[in-house]
C-alpha atoms as a PDB file:
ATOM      1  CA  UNK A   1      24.082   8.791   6.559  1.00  0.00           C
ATOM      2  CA  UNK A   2      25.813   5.373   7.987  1.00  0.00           C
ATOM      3  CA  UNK A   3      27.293   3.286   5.528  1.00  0.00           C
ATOM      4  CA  UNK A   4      23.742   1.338   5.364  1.00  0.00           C
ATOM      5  CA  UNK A   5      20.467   1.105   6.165  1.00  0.00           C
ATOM      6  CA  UNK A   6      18.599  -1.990   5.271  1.00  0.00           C
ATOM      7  CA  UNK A   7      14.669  -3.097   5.483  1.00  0.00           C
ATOM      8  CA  UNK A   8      12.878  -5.922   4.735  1.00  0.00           C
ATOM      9  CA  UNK A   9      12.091  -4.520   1.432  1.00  0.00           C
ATOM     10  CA  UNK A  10      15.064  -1.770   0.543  1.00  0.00           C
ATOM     11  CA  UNK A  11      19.022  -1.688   1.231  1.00  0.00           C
ATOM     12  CA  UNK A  12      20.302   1.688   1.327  1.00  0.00           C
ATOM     13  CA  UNK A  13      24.269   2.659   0.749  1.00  0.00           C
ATOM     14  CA  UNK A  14      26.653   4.961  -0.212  1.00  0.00           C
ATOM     15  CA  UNK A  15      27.934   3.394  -3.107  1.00  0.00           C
ATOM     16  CA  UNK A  16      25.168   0.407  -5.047  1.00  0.00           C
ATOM     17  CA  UNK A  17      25.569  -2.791  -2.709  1.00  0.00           C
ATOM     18  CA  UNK A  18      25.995  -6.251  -3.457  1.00  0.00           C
ATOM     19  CA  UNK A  19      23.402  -8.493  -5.305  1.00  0.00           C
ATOM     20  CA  UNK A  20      20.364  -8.526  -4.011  1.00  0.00           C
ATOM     21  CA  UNK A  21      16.709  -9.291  -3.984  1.00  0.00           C
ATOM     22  CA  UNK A  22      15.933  -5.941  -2.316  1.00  0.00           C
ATOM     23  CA  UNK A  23      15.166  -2.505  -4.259  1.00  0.00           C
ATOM     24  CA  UNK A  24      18.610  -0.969  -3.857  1.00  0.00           C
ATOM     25  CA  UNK A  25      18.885   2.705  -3.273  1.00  0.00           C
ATOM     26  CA  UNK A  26      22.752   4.229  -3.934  1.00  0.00           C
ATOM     27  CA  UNK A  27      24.518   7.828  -3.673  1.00  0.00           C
ATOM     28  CA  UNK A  28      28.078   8.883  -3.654  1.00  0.00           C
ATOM     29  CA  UNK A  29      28.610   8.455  -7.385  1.00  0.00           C
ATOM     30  CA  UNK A  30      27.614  11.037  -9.234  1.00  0.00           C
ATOM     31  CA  UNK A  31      25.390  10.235 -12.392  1.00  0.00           C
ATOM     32  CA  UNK A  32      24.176  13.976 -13.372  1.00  0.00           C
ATOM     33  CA  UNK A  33      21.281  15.917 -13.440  1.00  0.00           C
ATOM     34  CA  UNK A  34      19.011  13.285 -13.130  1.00  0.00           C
ATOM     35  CA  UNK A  35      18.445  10.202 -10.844  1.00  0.00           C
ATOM     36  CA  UNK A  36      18.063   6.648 -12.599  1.00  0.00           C
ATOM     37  CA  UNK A  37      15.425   4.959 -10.884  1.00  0.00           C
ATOM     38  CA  UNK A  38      14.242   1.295 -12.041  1.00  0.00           C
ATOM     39  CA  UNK A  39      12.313  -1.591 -10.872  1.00  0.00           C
ATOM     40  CA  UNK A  40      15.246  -2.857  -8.530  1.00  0.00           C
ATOM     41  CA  UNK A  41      17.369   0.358  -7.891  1.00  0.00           C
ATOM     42  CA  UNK A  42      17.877   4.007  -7.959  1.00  0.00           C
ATOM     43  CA  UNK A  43      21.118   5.960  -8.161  1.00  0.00           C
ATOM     44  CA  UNK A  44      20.410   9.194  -6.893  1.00  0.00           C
ATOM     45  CA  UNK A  45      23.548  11.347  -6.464  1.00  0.00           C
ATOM     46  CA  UNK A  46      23.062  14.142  -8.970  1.00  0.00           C
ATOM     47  CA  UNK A  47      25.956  16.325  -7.415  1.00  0.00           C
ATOM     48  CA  UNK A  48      23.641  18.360  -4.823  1.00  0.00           C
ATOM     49  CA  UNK A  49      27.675  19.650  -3.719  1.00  0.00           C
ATOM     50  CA  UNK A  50      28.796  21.331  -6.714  1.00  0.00           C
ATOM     51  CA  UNK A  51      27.057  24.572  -7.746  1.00  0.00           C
ATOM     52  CA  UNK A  52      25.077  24.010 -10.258  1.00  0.00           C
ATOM     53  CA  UNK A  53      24.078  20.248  -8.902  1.00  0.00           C
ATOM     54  CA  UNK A  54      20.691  19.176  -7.850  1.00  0.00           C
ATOM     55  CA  UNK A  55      19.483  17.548  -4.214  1.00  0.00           C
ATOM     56  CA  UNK A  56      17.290  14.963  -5.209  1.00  0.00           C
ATOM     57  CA  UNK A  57      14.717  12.814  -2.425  1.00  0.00           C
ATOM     58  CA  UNK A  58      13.216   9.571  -3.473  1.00  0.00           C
ATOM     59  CA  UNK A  59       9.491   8.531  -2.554  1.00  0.00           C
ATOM     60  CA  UNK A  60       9.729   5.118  -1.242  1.00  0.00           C
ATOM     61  CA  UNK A  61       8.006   2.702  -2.297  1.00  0.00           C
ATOM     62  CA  UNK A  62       6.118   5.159  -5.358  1.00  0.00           C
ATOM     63  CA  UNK A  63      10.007   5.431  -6.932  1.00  0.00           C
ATOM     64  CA  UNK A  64       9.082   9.237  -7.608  1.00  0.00           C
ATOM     65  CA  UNK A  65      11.607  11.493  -6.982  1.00  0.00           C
ATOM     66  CA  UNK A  66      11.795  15.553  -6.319  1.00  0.00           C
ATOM     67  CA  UNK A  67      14.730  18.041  -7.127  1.00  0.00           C
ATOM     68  CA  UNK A  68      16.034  21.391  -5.704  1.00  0.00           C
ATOM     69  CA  UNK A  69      18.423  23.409  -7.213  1.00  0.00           C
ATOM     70  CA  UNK A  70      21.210  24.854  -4.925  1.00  0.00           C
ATOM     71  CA  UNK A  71      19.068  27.811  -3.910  1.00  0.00           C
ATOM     72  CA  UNK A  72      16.842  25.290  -2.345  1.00  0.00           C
ATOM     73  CA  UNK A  73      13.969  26.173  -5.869  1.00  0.00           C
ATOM     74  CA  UNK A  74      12.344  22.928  -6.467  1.00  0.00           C
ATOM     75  CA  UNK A  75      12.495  21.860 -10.216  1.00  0.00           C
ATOM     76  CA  UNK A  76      10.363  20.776 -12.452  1.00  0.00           C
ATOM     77  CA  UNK A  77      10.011  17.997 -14.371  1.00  0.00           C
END
């Protein structure tokens, strides 16, 4: 991924970026098994590179998410 990706609605980085009135969506900090999504940002590193860490994928704009475990299984919530 670049270091950002912005839309007229979202502002995508590595680490969460400055104030803003966009939904922010931020990885590269790991936060554990699950994502924390809210009405103005999601953190969504939950450590896909370690072995027992999960790839998660947000739905934009429905702020639902989906998991796979490192064999690629999806989980459940």
């Amino acid at each position: 991924m670049p270091i950002g990706y912005e839309t007229a609605n979202l502002v995508a980085h590595h680490i969460p970026a400055r104030d803003t009135s966009k939904f922010q969506v931020s990885a590269h900090l790991p936060i554990g098994d699950l994502p924390r999504v809210g009405h103005r940002s999601a953190q969504i590193d939950t450590g896909c590179g370690s072995a027992h860490g999960r790839l998660t994928a947000l739905f934009w704009p429905a702020l639902d998410y989906i998991q796979v475990d490192s064999n690629g299984t999806v989980i459940g919530r």
